[in-house]
PDB file of N, CA and C in Angstrom:
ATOM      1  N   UNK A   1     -90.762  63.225 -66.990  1.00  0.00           N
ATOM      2  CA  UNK A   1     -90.718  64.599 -66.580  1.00  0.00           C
ATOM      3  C   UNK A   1     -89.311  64.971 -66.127  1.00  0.00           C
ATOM      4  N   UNK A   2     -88.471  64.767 -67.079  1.00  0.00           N
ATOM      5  CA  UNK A   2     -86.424  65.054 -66.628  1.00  0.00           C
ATOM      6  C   UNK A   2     -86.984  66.340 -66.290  1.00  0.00           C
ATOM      7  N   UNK A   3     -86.283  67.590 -65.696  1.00  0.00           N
ATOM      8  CA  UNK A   3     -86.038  68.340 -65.663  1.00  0.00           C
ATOM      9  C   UNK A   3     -86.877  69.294 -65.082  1.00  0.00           C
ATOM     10  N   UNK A   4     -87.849  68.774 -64.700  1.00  0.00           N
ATOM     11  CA  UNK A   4     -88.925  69.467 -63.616  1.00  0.00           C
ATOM     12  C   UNK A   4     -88.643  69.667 -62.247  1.00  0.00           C
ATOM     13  N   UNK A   5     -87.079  69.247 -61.718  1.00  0.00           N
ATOM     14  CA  UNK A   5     -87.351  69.809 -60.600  1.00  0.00           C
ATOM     15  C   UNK A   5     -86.102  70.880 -59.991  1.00  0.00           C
ATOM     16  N   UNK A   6     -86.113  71.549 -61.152  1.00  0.00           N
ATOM     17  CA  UNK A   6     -85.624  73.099 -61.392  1.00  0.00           C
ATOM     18  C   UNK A   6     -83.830  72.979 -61.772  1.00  0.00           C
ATOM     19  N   UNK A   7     -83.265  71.379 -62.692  1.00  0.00           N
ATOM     20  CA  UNK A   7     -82.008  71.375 -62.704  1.00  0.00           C
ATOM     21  C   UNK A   7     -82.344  72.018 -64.311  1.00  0.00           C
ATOM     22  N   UNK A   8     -80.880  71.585 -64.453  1.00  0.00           N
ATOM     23  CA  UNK A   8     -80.641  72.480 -66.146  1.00  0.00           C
ATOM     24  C   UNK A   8     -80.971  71.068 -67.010  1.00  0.00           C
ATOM     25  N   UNK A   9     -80.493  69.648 -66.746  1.00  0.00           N
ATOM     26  CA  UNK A   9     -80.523  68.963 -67.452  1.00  0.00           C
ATOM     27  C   UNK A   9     -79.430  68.920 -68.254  1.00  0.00           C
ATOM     28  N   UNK A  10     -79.706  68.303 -69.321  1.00  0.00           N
ATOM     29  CA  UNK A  10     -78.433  68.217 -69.714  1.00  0.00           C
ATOM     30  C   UNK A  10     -77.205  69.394 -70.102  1.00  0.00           C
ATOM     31  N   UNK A  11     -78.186  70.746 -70.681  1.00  0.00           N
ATOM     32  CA  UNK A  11     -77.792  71.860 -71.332  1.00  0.00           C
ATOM     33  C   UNK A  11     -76.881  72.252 -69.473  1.00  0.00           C
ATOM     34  N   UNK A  12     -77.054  71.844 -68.953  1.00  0.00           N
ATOM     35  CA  UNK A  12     -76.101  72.163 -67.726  1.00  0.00           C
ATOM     36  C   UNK A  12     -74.575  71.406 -67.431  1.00  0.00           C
ATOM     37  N   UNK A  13     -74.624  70.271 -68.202  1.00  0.00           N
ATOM     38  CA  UNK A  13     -73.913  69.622 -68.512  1.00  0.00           C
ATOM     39  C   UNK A  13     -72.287  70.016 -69.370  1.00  0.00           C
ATOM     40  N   UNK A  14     -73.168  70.385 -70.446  1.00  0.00           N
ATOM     41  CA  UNK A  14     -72.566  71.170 -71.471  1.00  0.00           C
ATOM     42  C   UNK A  14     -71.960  72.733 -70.837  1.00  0.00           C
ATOM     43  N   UNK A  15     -72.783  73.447 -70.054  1.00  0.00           N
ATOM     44  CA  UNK A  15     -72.127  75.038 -69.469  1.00  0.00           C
ATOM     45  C   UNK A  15     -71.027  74.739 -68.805  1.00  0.00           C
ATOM     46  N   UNK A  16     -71.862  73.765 -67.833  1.00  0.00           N
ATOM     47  CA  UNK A  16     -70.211  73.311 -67.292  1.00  0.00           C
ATOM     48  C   UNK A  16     -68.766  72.963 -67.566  1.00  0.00           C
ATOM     49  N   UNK A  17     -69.247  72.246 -68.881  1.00  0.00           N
ATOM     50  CA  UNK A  17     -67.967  71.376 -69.573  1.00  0.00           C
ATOM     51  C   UNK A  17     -66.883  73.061 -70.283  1.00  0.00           C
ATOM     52  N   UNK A  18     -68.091  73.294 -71.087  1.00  0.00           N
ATOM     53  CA  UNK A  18     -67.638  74.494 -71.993  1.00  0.00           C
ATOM     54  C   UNK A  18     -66.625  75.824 -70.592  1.00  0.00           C
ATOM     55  N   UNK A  19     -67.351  76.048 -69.511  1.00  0.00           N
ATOM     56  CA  UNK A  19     -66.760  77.074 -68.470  1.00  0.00           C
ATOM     57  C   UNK A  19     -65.475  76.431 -68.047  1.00  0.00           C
ATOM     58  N   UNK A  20     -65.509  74.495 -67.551  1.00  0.00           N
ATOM     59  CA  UNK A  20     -63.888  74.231 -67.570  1.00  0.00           C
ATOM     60  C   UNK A  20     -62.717  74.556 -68.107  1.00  0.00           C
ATOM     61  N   UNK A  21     -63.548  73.983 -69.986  1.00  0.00           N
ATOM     62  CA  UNK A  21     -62.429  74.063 -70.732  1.00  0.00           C
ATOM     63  C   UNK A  21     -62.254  75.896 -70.737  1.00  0.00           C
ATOM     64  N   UNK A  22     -62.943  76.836 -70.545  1.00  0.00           N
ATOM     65  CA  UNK A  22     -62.319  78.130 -70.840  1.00  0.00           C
ATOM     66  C   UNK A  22     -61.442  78.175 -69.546  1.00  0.00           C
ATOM     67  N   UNK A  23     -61.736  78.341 -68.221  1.00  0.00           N
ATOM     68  CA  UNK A  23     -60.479  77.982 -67.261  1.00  0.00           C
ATOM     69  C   UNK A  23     -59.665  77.966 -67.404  1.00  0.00           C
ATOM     70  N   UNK A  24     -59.781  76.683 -67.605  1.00  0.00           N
ATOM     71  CA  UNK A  24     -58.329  75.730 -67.622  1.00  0.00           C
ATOM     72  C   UNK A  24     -57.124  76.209 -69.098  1.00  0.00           C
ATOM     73  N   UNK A  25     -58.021  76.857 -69.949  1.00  0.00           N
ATOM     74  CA  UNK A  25     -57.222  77.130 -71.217  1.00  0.00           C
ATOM     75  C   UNK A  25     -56.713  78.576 -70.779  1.00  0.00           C
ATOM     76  N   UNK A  26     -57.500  79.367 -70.265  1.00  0.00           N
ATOM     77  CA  UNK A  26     -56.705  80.361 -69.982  1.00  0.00           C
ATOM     78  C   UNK A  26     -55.840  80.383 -69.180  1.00  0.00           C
ATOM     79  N   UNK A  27     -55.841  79.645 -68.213  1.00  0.00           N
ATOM     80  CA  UNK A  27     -54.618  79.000 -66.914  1.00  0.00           C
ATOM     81  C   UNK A  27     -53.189  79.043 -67.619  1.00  0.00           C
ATOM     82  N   UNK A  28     -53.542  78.444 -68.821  1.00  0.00           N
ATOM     83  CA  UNK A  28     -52.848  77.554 -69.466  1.00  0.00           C
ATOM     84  C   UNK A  28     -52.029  78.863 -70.682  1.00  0.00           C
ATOM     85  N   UNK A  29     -53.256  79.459 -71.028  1.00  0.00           N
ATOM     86  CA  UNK A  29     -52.478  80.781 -71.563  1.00  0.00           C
ATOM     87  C   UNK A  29     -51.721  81.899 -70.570  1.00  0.00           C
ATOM     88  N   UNK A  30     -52.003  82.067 -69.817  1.00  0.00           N
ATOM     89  CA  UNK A  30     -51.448  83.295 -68.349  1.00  0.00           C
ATOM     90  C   UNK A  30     -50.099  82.744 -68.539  1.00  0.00           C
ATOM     91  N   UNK A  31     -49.696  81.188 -68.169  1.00  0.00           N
ATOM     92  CA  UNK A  31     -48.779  80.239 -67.727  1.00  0.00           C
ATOM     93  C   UNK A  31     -47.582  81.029 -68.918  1.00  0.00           C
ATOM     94  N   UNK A  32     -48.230  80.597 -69.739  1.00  0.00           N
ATOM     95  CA  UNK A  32     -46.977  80.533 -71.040  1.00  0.00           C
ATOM     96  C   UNK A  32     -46.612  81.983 -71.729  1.00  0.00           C
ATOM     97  N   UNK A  33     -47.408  82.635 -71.702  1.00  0.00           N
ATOM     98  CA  UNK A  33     -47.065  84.418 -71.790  1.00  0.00           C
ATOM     99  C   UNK A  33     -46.319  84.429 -70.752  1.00  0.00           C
ATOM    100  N   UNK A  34     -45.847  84.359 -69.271  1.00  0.00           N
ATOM    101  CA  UNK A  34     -45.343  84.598 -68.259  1.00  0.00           C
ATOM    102  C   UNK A  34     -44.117  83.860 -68.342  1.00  0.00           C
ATOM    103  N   UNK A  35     -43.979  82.379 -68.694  1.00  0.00           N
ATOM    104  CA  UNK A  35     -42.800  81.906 -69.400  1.00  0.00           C
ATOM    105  C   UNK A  35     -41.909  82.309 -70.394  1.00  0.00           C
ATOM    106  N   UNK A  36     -42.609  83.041 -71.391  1.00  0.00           N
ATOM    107  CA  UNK A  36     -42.019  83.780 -72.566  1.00  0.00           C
ATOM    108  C   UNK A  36     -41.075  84.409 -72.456  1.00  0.00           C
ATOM    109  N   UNK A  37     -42.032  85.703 -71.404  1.00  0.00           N
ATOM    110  CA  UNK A  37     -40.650  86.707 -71.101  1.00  0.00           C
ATOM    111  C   UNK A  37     -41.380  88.105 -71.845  1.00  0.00           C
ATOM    112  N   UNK A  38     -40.438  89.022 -71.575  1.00  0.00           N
ATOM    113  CA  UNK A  38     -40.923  90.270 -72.538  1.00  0.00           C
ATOM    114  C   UNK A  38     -40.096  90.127 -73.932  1.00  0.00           C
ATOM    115  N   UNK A  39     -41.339  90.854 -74.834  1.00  0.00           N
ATOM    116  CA  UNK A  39     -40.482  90.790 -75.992  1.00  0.00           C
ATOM    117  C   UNK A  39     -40.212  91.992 -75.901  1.00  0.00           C
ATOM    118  N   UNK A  40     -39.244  91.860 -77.792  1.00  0.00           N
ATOM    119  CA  UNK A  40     -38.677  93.378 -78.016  1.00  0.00           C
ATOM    120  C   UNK A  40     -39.672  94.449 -77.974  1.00  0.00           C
ATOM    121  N   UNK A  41     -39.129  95.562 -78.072  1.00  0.00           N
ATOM    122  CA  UNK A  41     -40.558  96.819 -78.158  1.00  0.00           C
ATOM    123  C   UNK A  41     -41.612  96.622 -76.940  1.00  0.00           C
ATOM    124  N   UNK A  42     -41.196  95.720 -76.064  1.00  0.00           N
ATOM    125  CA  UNK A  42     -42.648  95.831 -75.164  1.00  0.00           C
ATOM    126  C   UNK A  42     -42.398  96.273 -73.606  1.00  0.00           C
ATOM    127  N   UNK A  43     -41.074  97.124 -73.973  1.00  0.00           N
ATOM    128  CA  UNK A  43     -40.551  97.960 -72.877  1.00  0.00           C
ATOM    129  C   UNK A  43     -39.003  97.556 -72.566  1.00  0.00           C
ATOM    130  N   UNK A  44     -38.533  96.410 -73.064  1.00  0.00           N
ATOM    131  CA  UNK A  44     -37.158  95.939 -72.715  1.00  0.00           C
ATOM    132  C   UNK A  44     -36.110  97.012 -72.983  1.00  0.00           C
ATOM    133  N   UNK A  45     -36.089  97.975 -72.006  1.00  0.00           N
ATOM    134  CA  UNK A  45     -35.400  99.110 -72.599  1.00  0.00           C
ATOM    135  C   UNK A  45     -34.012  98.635 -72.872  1.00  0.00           C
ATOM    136  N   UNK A  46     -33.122  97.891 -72.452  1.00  0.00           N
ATOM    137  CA  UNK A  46     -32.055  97.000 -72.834  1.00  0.00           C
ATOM    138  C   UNK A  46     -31.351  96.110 -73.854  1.00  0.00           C
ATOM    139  N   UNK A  47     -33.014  95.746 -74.245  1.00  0.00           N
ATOM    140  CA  UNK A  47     -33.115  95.335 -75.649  1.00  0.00           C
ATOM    141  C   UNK A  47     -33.039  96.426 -76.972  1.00  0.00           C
ATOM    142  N   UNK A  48     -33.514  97.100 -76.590  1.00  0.00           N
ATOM    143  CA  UNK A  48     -33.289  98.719 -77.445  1.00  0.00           C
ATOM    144  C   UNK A  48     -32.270  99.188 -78.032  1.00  0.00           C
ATOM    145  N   UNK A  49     -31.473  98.973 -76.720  1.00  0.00           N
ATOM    146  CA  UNK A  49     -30.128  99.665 -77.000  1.00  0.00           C
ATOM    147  C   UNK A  49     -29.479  98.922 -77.629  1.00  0.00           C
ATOM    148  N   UNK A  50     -29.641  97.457 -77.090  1.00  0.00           N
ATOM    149  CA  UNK A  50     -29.122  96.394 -78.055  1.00  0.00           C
ATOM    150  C   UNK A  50     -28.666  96.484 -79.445  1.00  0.00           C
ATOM    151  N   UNK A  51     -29.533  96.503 -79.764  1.00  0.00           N
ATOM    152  CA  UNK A  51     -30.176  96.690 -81.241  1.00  0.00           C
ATOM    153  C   UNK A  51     -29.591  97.730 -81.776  1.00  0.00           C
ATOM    154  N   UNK A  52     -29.863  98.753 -81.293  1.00  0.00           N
ATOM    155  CA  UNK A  52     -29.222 100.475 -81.457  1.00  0.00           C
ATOM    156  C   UNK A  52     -27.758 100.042 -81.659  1.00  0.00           C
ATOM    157  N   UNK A  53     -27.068  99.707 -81.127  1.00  0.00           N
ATOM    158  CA  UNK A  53     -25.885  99.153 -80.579  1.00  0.00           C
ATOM    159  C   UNK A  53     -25.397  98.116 -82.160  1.00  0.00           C
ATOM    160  N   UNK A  54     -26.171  97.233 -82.192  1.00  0.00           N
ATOM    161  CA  UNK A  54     -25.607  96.196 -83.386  1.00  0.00           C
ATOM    162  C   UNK A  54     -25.903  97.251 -84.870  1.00  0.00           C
ATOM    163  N   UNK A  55     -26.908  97.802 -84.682  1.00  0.00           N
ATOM    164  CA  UNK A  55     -26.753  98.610 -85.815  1.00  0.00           C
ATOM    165  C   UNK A  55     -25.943  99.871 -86.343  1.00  0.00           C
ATOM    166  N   UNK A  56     -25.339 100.570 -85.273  1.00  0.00           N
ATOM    167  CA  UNK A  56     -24.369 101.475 -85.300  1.00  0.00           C
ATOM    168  C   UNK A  56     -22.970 100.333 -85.952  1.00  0.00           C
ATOM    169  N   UNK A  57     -23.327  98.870 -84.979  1.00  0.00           N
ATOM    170  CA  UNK A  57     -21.982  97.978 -85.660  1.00  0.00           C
ATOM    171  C   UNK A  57     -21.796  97.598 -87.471  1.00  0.00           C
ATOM    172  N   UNK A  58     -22.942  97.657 -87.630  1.00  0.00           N
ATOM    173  CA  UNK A  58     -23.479  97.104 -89.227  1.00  0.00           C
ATOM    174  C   UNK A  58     -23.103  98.243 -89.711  1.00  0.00           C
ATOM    175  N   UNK A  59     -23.612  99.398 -89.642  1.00  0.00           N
ATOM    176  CA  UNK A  59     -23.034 100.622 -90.364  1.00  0.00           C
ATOM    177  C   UNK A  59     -21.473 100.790 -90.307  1.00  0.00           C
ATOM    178  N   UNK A  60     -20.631 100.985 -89.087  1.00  0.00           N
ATOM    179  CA  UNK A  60     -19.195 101.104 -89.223  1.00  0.00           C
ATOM    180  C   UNK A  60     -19.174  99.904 -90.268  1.00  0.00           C
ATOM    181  N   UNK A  61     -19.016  98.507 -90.271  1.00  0.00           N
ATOM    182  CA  UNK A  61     -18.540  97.356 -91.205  1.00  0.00           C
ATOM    183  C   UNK A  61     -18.861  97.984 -92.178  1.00  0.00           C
ATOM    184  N   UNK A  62     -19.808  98.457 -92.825  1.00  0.00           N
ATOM    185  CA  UNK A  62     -20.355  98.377 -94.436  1.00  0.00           C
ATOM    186  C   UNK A  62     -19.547 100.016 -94.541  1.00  0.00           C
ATOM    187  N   UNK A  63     -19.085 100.453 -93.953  1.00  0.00           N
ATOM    188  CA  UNK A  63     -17.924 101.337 -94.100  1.00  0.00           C
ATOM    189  C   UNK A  63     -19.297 102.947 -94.282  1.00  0.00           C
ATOM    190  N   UNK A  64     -20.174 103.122 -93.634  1.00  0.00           N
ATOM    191  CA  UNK A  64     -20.969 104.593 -93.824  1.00  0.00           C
ATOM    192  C   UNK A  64     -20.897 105.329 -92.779  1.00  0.00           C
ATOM    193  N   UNK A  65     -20.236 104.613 -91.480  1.00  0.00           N
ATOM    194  CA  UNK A  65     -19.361 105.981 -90.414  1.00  0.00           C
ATOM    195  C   UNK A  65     -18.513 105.787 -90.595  1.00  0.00           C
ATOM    196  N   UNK A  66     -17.393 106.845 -89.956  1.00  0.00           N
ATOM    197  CA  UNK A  66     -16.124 106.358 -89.867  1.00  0.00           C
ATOM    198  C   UNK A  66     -15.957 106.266 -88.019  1.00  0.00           C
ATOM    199  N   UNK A  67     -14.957 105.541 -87.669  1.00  0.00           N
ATOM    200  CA  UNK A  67     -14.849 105.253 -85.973  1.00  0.00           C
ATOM    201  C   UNK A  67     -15.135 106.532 -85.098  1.00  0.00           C
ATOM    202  N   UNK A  68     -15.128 107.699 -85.608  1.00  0.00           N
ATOM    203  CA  UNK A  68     -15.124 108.773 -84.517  1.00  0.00           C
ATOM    204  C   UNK A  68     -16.646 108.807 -84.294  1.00  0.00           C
ATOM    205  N   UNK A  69     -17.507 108.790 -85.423  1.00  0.00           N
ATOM    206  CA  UNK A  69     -18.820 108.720 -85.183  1.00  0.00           C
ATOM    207  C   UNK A  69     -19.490 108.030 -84.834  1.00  0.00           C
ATOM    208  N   UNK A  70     -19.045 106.360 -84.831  1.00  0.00           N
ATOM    209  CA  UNK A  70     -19.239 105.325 -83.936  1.00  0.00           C
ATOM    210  C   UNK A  70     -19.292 105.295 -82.713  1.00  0.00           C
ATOM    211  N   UNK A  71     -17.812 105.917 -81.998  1.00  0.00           N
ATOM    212  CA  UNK A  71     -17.933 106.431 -80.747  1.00  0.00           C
ATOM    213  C   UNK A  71     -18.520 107.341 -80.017  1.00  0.00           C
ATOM    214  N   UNK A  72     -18.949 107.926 -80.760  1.00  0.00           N
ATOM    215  CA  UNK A  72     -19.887 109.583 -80.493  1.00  0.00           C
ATOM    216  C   UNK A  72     -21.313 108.701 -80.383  1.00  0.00           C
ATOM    217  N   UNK A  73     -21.783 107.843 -81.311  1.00  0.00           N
ATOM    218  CA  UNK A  73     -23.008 107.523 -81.304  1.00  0.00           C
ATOM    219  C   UNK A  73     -23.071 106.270 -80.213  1.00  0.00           C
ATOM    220  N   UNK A  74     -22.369 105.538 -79.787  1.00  0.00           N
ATOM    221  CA  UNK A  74     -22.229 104.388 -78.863  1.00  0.00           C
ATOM    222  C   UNK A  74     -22.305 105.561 -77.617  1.00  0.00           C
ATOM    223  N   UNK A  75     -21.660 106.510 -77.019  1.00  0.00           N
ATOM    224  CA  UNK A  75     -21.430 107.560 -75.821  1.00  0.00           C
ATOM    225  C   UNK A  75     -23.158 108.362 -75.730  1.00  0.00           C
ATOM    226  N   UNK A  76     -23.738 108.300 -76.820  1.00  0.00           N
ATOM    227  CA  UNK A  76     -24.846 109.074 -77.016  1.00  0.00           C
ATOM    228  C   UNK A  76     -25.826 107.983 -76.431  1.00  0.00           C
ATOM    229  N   UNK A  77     -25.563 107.277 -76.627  1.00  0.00           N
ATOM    230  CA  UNK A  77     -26.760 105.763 -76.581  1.00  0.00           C
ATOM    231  C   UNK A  77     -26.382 105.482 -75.414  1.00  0.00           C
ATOM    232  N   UNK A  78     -25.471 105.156 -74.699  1.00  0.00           N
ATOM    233  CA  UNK A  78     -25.398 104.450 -73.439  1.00  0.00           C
ATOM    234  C   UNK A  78     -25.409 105.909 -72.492  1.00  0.00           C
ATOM    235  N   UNK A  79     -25.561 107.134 -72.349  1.00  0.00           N
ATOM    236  CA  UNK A  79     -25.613 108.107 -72.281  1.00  0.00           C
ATOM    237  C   UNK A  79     -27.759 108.121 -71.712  1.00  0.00           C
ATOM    238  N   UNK A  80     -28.024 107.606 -72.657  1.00  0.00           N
ATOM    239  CA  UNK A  80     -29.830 107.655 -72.997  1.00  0.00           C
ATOM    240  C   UNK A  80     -30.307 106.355 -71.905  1.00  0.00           C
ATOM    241  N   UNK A  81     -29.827 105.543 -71.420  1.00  0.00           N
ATOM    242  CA  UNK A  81     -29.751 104.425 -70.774  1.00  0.00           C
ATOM    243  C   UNK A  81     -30.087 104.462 -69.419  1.00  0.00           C
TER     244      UNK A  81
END
């Protein structure tokens, strides 16, 4: 007569095991998202400009501004900051 005197038996065994491992795995996920850091687009307004910034650089090189509009658009951007 296992289980007649109102435990789970084994299937209690198992809830338990299964509720650790979710715990402990999410512990374990919180941990390492928080290590990461923010990514791009996920508000790093710094990172933005960054970017904004290297790509105004890529355009002057490949020669489709010329420097006055570089500077106008670098003054516009750190301007937005």
């Amino acid at each position: 007569m296992y289980g007649w005197d109102g435990s789970w038996g084994f299937g209690g065994w198992i809830a338990m095991a299964l509720m650790m491992l979710l715990f402990w795995g999410g512990l374990v996920a919180v941990v390492i998202l928080l290590l990461r850091g923010p990514h791009a687009g996920w508000g790093a307004h710094g990172q933005r400009g960054d970017d904004a910034e290297r790509i105004l650089n890529e355009r002057f090189a490949r020669g489709e501004i010329d420097e006055q509009e570089l500077n106008a658009s670098r003054a516009a951007l750190r301007r937005r900051q």
